[in-house]
Protein backbone atom coordinates (compact mmCIF):
# COMPACT_ATOMS: atom_id res chain seq x y z
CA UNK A 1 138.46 122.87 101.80
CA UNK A 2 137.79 121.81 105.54
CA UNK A 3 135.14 118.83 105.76
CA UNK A 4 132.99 117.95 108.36
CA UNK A 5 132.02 114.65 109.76
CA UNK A 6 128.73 113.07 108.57
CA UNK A 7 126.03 113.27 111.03
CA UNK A 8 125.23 110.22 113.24
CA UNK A 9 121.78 109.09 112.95
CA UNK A 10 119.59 107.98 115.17
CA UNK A 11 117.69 104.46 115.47
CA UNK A 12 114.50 105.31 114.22
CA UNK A 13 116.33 107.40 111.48
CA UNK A 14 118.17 104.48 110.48
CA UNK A 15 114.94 102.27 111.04
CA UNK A 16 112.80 104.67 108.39
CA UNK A 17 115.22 104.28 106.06
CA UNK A 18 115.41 100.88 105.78
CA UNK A 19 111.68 99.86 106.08
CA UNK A 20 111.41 99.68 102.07
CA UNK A 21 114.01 96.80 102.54
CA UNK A 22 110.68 94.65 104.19
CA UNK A 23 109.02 94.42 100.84
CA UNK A 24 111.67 94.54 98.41
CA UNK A 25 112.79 91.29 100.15
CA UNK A 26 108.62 90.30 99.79
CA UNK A 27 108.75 90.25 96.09
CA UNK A 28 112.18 88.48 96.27
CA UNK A 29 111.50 86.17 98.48
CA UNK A 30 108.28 85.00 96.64
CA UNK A 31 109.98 85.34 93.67
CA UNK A 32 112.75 82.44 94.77
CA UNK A 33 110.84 80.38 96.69
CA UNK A 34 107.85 79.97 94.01
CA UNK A 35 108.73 81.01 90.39
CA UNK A 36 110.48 76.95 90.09
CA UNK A 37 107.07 75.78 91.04
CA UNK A 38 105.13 77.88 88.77
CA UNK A 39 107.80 77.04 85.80
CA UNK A 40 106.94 73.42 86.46
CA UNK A 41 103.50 73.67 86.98
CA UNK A 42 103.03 74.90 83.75
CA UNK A 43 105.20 72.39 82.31
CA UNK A 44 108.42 73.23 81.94
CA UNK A 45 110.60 70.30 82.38
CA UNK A 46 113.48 70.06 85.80
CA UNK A 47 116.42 70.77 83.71
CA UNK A 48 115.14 73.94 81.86
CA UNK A 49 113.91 75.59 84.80
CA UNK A 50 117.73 77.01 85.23
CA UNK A 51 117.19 78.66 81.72
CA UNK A 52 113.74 79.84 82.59
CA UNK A 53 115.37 81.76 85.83
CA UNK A 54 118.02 83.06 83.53
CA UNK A 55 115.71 86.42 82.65
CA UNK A 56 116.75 87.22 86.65
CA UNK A 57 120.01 87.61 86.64
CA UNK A 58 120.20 88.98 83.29
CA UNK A 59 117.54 91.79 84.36
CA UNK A 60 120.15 92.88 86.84
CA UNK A 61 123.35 92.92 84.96
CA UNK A 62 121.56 95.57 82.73
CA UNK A 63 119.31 97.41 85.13
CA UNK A 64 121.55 97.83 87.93
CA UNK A 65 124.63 99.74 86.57
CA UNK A 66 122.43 101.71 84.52
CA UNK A 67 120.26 103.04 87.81
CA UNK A 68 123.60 103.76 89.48
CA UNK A 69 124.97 105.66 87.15
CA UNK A 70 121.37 107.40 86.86
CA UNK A 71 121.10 107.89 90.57
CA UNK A 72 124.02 109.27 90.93
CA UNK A 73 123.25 112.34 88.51
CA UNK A 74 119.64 112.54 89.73
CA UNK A 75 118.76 115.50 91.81
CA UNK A 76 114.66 116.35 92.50
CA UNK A 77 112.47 117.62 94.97
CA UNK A 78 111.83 114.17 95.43
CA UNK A 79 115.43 113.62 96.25
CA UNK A 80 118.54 111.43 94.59
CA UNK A 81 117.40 107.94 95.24
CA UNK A 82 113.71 107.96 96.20
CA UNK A 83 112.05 108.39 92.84
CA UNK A 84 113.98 105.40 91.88
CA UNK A 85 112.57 103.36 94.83
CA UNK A 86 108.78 104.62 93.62
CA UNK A 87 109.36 103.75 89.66
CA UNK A 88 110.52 100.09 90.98
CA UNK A 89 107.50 99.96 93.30
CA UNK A 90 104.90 100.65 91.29
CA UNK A 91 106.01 97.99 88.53
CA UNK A 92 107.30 95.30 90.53
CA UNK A 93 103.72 95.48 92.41
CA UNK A 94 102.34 95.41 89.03
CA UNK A 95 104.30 92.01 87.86
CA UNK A 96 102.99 90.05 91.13
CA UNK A 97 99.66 90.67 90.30
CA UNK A 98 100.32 89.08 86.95
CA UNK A 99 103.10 86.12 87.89
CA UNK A 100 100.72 83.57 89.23
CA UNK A 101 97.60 84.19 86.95
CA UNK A 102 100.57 83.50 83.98
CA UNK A 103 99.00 81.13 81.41
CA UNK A 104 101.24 80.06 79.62
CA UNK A 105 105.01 79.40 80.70
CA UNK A 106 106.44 81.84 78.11
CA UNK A 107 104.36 84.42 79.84
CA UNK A 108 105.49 83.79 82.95
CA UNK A 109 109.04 83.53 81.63
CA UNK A 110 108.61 87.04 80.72
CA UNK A 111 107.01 88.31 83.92
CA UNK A 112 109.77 86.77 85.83
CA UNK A 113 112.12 89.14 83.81
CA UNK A 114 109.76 92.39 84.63
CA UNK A 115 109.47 91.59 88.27
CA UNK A 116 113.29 91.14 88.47
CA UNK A 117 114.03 94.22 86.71
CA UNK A 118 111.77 96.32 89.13
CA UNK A 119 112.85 94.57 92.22
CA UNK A 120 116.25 96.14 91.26
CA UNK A 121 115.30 99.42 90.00
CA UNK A 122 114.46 99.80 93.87
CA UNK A 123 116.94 97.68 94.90
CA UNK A 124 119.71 99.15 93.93
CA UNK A 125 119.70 103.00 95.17
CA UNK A 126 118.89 101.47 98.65
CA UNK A 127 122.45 99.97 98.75
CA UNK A 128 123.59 103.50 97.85
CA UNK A 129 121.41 105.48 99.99
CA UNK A 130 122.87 103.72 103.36
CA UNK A 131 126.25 104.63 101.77
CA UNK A 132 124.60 108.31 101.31
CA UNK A 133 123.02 108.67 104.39
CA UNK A 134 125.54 107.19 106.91
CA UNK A 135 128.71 107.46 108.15
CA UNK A 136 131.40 104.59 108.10
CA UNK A 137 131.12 103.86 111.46
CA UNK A 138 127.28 103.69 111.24
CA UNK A 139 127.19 101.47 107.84
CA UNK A 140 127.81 98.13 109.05
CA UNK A 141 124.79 98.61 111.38
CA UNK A 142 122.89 100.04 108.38
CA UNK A 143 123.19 96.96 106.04
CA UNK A 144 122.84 95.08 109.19
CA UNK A 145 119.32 97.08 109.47
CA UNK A 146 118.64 96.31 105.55
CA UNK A 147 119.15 92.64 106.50
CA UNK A 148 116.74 92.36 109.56
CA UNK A 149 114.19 93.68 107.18
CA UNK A 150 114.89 91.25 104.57
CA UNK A 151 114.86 88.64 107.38
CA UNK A 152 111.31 89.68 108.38
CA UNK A 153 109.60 90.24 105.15
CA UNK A 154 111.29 86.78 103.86
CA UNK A 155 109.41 85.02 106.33
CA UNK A 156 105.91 86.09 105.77
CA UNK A 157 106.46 85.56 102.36
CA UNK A 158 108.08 82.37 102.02
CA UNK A 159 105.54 80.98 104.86
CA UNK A 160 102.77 82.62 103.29
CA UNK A 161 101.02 79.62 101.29
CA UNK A 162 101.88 77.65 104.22
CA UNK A 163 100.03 79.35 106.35
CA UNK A 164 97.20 79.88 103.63
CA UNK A 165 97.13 76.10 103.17
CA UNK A 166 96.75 75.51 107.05
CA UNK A 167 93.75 77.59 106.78
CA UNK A 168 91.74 76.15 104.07
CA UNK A 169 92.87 77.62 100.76
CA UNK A 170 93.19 75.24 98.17
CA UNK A 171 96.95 74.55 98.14
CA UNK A 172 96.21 72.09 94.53
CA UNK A 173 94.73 73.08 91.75
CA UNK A 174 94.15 71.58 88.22
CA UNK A 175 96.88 70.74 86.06
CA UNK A 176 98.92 73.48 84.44
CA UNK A 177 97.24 76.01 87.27
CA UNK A 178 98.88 77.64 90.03
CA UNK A 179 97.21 76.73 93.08
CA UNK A 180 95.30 79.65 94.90
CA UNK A 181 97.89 79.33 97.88
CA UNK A 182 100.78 80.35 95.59
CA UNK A 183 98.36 83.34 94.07
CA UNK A 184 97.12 85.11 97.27
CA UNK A 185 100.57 85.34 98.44
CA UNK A 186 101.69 87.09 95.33
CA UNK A 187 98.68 89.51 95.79
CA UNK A 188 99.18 89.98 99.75
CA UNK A 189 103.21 90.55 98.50
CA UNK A 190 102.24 93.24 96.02
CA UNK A 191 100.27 94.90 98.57
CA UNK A 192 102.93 94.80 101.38
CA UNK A 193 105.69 96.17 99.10
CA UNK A 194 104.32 99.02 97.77
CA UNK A 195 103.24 100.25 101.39
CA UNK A 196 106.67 99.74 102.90
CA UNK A 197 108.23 101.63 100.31
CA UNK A 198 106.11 104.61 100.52
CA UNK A 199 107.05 104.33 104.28
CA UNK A 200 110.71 105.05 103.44
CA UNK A 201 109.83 107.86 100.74
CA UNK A 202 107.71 109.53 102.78
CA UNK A 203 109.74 109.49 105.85
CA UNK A 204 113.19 109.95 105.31
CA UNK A 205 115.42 113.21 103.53
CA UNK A 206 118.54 112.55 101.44
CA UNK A 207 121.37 114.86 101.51
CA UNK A 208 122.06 117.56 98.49
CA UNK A 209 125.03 116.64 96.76
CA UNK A 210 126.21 120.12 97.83
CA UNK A 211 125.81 118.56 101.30
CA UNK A 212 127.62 115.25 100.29
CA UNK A 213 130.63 117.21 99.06
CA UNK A 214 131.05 118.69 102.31
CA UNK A 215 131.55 115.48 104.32
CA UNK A 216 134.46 113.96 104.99
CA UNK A 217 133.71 110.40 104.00
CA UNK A 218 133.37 111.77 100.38
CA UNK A 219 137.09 110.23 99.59
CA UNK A 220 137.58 106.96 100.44
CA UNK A 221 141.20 105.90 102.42
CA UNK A 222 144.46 105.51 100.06
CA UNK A 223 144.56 102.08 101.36
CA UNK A 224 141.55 100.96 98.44
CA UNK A 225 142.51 102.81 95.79
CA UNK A 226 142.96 100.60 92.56
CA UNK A 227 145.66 101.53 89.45
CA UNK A 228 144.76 104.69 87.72
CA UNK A 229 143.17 103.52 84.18
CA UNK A 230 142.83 106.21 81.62
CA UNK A 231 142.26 105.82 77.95
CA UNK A 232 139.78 103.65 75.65
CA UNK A 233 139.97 100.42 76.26
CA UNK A 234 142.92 98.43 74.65
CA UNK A 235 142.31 97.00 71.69
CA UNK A 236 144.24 93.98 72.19
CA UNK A 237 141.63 93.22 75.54
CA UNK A 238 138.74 93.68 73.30
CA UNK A 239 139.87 90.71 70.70
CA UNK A 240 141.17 88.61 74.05
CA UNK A 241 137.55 88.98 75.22
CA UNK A 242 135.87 88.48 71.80
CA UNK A 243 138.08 85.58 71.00
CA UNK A 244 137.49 83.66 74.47
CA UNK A 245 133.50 83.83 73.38
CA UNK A 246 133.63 82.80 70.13
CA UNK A 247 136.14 79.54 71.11
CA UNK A 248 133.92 78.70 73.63
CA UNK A 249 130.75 78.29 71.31
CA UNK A 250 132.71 76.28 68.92
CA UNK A 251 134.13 74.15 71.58
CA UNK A 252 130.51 73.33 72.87
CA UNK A 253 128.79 73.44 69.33
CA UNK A 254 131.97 70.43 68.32
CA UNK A 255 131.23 68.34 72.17
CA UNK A 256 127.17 68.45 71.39
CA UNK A 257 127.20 70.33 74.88
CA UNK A 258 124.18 71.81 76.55
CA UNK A 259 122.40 74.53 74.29
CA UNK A 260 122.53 76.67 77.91
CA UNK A 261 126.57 76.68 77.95
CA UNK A 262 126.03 79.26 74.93
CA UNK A 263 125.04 81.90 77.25
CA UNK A 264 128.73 81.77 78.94
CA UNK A 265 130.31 82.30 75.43
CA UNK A 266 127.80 84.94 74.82
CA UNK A 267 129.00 86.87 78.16
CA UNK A 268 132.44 86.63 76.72
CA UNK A 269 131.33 88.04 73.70
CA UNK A 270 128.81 90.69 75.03
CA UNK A 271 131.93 92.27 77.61
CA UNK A 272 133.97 92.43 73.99
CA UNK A 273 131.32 94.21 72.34
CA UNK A 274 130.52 96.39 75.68
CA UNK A 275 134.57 97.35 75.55
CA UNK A 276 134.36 98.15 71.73
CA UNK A 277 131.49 100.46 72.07
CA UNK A 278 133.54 102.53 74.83
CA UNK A 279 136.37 102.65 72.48
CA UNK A 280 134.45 103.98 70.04
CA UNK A 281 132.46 106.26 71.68
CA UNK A 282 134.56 107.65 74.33
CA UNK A 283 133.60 111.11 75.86
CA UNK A 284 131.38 112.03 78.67
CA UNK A 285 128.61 109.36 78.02
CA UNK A 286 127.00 107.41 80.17
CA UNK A 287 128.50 103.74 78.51
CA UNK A 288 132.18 105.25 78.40
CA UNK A 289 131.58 106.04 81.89
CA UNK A 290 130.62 102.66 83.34
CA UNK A 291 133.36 100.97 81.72
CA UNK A 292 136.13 103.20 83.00
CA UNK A 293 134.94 102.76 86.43
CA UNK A 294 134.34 99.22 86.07
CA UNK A 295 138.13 99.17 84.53
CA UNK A 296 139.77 101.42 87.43
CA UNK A 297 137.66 99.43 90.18
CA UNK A 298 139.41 99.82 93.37
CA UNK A 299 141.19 97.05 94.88
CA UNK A 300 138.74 96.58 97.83
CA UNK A 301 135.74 95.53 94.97
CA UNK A 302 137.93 93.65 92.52
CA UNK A 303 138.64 90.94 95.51
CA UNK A 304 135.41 90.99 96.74
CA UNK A 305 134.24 90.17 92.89
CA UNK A 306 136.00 86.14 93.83
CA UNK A 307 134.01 86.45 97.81
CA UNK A 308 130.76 87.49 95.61
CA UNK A 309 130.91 85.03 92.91
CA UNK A 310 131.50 82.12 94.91
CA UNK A 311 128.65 82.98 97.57
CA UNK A 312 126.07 84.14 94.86
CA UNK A 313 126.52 80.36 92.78
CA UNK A 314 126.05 79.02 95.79
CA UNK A 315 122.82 80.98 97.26
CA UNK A 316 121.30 80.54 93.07
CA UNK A 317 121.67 76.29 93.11
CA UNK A 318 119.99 76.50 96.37
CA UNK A 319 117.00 78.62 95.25
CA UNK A 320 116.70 76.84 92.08
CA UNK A 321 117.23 73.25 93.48
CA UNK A 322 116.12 73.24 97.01
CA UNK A 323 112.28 72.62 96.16
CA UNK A 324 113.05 69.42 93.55
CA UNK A 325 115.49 68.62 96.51
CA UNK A 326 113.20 68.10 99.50
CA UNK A 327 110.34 67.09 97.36
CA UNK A 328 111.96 64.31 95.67
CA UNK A 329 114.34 63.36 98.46
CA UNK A 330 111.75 64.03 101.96
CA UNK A 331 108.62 63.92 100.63
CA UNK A 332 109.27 60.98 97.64
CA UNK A 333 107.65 62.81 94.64
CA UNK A 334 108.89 64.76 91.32
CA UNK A 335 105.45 65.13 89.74
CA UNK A 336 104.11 69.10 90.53
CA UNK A 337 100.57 68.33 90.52
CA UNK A 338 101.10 65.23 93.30
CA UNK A 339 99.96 66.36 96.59
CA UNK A 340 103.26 65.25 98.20
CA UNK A 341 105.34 67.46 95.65
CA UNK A 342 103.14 70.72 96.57
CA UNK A 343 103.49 69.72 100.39
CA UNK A 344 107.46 69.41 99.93
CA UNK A 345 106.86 72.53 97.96
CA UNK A 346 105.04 73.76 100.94
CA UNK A 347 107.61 72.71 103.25
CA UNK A 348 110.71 74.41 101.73
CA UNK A 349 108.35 77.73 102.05
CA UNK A 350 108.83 76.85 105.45
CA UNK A 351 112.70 76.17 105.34
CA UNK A 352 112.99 79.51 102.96
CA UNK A 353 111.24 81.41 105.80
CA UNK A 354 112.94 79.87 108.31
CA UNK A 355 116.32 80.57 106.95
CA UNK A 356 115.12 84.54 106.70
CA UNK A 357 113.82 84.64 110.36
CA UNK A 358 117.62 83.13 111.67
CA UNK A 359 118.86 85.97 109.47
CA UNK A 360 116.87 88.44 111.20
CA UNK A 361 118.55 87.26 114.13
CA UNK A 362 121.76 87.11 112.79
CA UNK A 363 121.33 91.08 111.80
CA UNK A 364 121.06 91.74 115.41
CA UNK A 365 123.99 89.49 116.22
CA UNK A 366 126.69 90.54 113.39
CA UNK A 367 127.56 94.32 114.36
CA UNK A 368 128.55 92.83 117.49
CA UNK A 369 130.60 89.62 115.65
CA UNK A 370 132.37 92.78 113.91
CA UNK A 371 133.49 94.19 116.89
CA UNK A 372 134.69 91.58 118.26
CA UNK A 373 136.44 89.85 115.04
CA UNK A 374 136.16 92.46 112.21
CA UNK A 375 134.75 92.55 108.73
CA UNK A 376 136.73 89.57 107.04
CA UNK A 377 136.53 87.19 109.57
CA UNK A 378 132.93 87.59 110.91
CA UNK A 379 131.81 86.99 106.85
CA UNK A 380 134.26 84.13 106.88
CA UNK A 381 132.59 82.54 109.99
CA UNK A 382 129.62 83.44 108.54
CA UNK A 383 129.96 81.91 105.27
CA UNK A 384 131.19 78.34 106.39
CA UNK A 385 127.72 78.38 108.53
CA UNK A 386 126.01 78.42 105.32
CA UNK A 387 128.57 75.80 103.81
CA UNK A 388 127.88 73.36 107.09
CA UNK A 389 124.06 73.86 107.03
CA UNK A 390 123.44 73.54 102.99
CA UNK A 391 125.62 70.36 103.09
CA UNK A 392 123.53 68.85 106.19
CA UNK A 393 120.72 68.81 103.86
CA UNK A 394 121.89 65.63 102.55
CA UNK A 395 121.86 63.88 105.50
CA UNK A 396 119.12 64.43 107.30
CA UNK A 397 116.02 62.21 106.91
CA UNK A 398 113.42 63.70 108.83
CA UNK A 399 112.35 66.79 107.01
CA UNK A 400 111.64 68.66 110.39
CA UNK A 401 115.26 68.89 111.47
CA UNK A 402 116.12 70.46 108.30
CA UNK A 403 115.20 73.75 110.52
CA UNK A 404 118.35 72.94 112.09
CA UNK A 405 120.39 73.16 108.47
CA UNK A 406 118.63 77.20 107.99
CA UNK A 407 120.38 78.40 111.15
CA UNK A 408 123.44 78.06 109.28
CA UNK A 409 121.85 79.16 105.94
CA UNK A 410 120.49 82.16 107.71
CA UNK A 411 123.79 83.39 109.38
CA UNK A 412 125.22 83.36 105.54
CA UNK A 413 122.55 85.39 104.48
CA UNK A 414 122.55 87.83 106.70
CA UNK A 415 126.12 88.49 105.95
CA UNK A 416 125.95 88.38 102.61
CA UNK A 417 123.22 90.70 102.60
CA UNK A 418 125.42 93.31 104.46
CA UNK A 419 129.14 93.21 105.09
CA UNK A 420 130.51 92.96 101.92
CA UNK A 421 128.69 96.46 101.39
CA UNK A 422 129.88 97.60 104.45
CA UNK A 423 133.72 96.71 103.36
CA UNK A 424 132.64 98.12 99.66
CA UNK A 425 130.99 101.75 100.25
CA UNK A 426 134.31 102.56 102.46
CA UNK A 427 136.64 102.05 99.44
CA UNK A 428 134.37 104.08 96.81
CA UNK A 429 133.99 108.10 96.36
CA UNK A 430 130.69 109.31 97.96
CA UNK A 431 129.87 110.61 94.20
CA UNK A 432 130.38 107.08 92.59
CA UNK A 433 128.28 105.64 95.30
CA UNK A 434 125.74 104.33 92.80
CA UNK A 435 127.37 103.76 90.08
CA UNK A 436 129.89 101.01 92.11
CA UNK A 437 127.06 99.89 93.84
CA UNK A 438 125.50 98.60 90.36
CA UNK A 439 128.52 97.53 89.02
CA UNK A 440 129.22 95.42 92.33
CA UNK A 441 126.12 93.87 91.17
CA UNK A 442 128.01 92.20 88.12
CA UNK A 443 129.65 89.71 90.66
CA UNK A 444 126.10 89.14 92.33
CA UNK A 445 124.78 88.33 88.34
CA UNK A 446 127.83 86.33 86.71
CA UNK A 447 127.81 83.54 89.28
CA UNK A 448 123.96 83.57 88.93
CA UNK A 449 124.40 83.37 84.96
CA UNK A 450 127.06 80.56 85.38
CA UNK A 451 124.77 78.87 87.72
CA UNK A 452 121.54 79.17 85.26
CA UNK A 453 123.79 77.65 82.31
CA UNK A 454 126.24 75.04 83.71
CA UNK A 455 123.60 73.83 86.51
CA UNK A 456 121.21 71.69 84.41
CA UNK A 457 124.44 70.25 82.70
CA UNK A 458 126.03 69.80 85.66
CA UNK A 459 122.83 68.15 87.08
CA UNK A 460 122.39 65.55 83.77
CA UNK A 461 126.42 64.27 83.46
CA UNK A 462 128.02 64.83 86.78
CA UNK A 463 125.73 64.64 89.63
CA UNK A 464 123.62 61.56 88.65
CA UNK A 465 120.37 63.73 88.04
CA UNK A 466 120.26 63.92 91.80
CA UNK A 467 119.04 67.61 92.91
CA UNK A 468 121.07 66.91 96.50
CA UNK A 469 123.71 66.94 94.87
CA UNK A 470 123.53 70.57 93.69
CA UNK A 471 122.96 71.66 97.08
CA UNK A 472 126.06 69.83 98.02
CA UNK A 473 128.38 72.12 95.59
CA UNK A 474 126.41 75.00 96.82
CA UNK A 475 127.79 74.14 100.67
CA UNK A 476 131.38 73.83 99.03
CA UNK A 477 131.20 76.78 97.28
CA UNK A 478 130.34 78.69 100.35
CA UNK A 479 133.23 77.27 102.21
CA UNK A 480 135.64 79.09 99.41
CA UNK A 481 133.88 82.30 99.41
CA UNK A 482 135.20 82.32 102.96
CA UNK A 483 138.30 81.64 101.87
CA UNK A 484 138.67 84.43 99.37
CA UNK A 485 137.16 86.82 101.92
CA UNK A 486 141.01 86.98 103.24
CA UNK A 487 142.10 88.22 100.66
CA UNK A 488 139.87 91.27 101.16
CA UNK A 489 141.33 94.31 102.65
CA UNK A 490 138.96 96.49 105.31
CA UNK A 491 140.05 100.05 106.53
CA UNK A 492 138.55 99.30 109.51
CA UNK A 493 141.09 96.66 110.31
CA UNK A 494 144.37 98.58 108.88
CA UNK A 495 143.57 101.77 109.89
């Protein structure tokens, strides 16, 4: 059957189809650079604010694979991935109206989880529908395009009760409230990211799968094909997995560990029980179906699993930890209803936006570091920014020049927003595109998970209860990620 090449499209084409990007990136960016301060506001002690921000990352590990999979068999008059990025709207817009009126912390606990989930019931088809839409030679600049967008929207967002505070609004409020700062962001947010949404719904078209099938892009190059796995899973991996768990928990229930280290054996555990389930209910179903391709991954994904784990750890102890950081450290307080806390608070709004408007920039810059140095070594580069400028934070006293630490933290971003899908959706089949995007998402997710359980620990008995610190082993983390990029192998560079 001859093939024909994908269509190139043009700026504005790519432009439309990324817009949505601008206010998923909103509700995520309020999201990390406020839900710590709400968690504390309404009481919840420093070291169980990793726990609280658990419901994220668990949100994802479900949601995501399941919406690939979904996507992937959904055809409407609506299109394949569209009504997905409505249903994720329309919810998500839904939980930011409710986040900061939370009153209680359990509440707010369990908006945290709704607003994640939704964020990712849109989030997730967008990865595939650049992989849908464009060619390979046009993808790079299409994640690129997804990351200007998060750039942009980051920075209203994460300046937003800033630039609330400089004009009057009450940035304090009484104790266990969220000041009204913090709450009119969250309701500008909601507003913004349901009308950039229906922007890309309303002005893009998506393929037919008919149409997909014809392209040749729908087979991805020998060079990233993993081992063929067929069968149920073996039994002998499903007690290996199962076992691992259940020695961890006693290990930590005989050392009196943290109660949060539980939720490591329980992964161990839950990937046992996920493997047993396929084996015995194997068929055409949609659980069988995401553990086979998870299983016969191709090579291309499993490395990037180390690049994604290593970078994702590193991006949660900064969103978690930066605000106790610079509060305690710049601004001399720990107490959230201090007006120096809320003005540190303030502050790393500014360094969160900041950090999103040099990765605007960097959006621009990185198709060009590609063509000049390829996919590997431009995330490499990239990566060890974010390493240099996360570690500076430590030694710089004058909370101004920590500006000067984003550039770096902003370059990372960028690229971690984009190339490793660019070096990911040319080593998957064009009718798997959703599905692998999900599952990629399990490498985004378990380094988030570690980071929720081990980082409180970690905080209490290694790193002297300093929140620096954490930021610290974020940098170093970073600087590994690079590292494993090598190992990572791009068609672009081979072929």
């Amino acid at each position: 059957m001859s093939r024909t090449a994908k269509p190139t499209l043009s700026f504005w084409q790519i432009w439309n189809m990324c817009f949505g990007f601008l206010g998923i990136q909103f509700g995520f960016a309020l999201q990390n650079a406020n839900a710590s301060r709400i968690f504390e506001t309404l009481g919840a002690p420093m070291d169980a604010v990793p726990g609280l921000w658990i419901a994220a990352p668990l949100t994802g590990l479900l949601v995501q694979p399941i919406i690939g999979y979904l996507s992937d068999r959904t055809w409407t008059r609506f299109g394949r991935r569209r009504p997905y990025f409505m249903i994720g709207a329309v919810f998500t817009t839904l939980a930011l109206l409710v986040m900061p009126n939370s009153p209680t912390l359990w509440i707010a606990a369990g908006t945290l989880w709704v607003l994640d989930a939704s964020i990712n019931i849109s989030m997730e088809p967008f990865r595939a529908f650049v992989g849908d839409q464009l060619a390979p030679r046009q993808r790079p600049t299409g994640f690129a395009m997804q990351s200007f967008f998060i750039g942009v929207g980051a920075i209203v967002a994460s300046f937003l009760p800033f630039i609330l505070a400089h004009f009057g609004v009450a940035n304090t409020a009484a104790a266990g409230e969220v000041p009204p700062t913090v709450r009119y962001a969250f309701y500008f947010g909601a507003a913004v990211l349901l009308a950039s949404i229906c922007w890309t719904v309303f002005r893009t078209r998506e393929y037919s799968p008919a149409e997909l099938a014809s392209f040749d892009d729908v087979e991805p190059p020998a060079v990233h094909q993993g081992a063929a796995v067929g069968g149920p899973p073996p039994l002998a991996q499903i007690v290996t997995w199962l076992l691992a768990g259940l020695g961890l928990a006693v290990a930590i229930f005989l050392q009196q560990g943290d109660k949060m280290l539980y939720v490591l054996a329980g992964l161990c555990v839950a990937y046992a029980l996920l493997l047993a389930v396929a084996r015995l209910a194997p068929g055409p179903n949609m659980l069988a179906t995401i553990v086979h391709d998870l299983r016969a991954m191709p090579r291309t994904m499993r490395r990037l699993a180390w690049v994604q784990f290593f970078s994702w750890f590193a991006l949660f102890a900064m969103w978690i930890y930066t605000t106790a950081a610079v509060a305690g450290t710049h601004f001399g307080s720990t107490d959230p209803a201090s007006a120096a806390y809320n003005e540190g608070a303030n502050w790393v709004g500014v360094l969160f936006g900041a950090y999103n408007g040099f990765a605007a920039l960097a959006a621009l810059v990185i198709p060009l570091l590609v063509r000049a140095l390829g996919l590997r070594w431009s995330h490499l580069v990239n990566l060890w920014l974010g390493g240099l400028g996360l570690i500076s934070l430590m030694f710089i006293d004058d909370p101004k020049w920590l500006l000067l630490s984003m550039v770096g933290v902003g370059f990372a971003w960028a690229s971690i927003l984009s190339l490793p899908y660019a070096l990911l959706s040319d080593s998957v089949p064009a009718a798997k595109m959703g599905i692998y995007m999900g599952l990629f998402n399990f490498f985004i997710v378990i380094p988030q998970l570690v980071a929720a359980s081990a980082l409180g620990f970690a905080l209490r008995v290694w790193l002297g209860g300093e929140p620096m610190h954490v930021l610290v082993l974020g940098g170093v983390s970073l600087f590994i990620a690079g590292l494993c990029v090598l190992r990572v192998p791009s068609h672009q560079e081979v072929a």
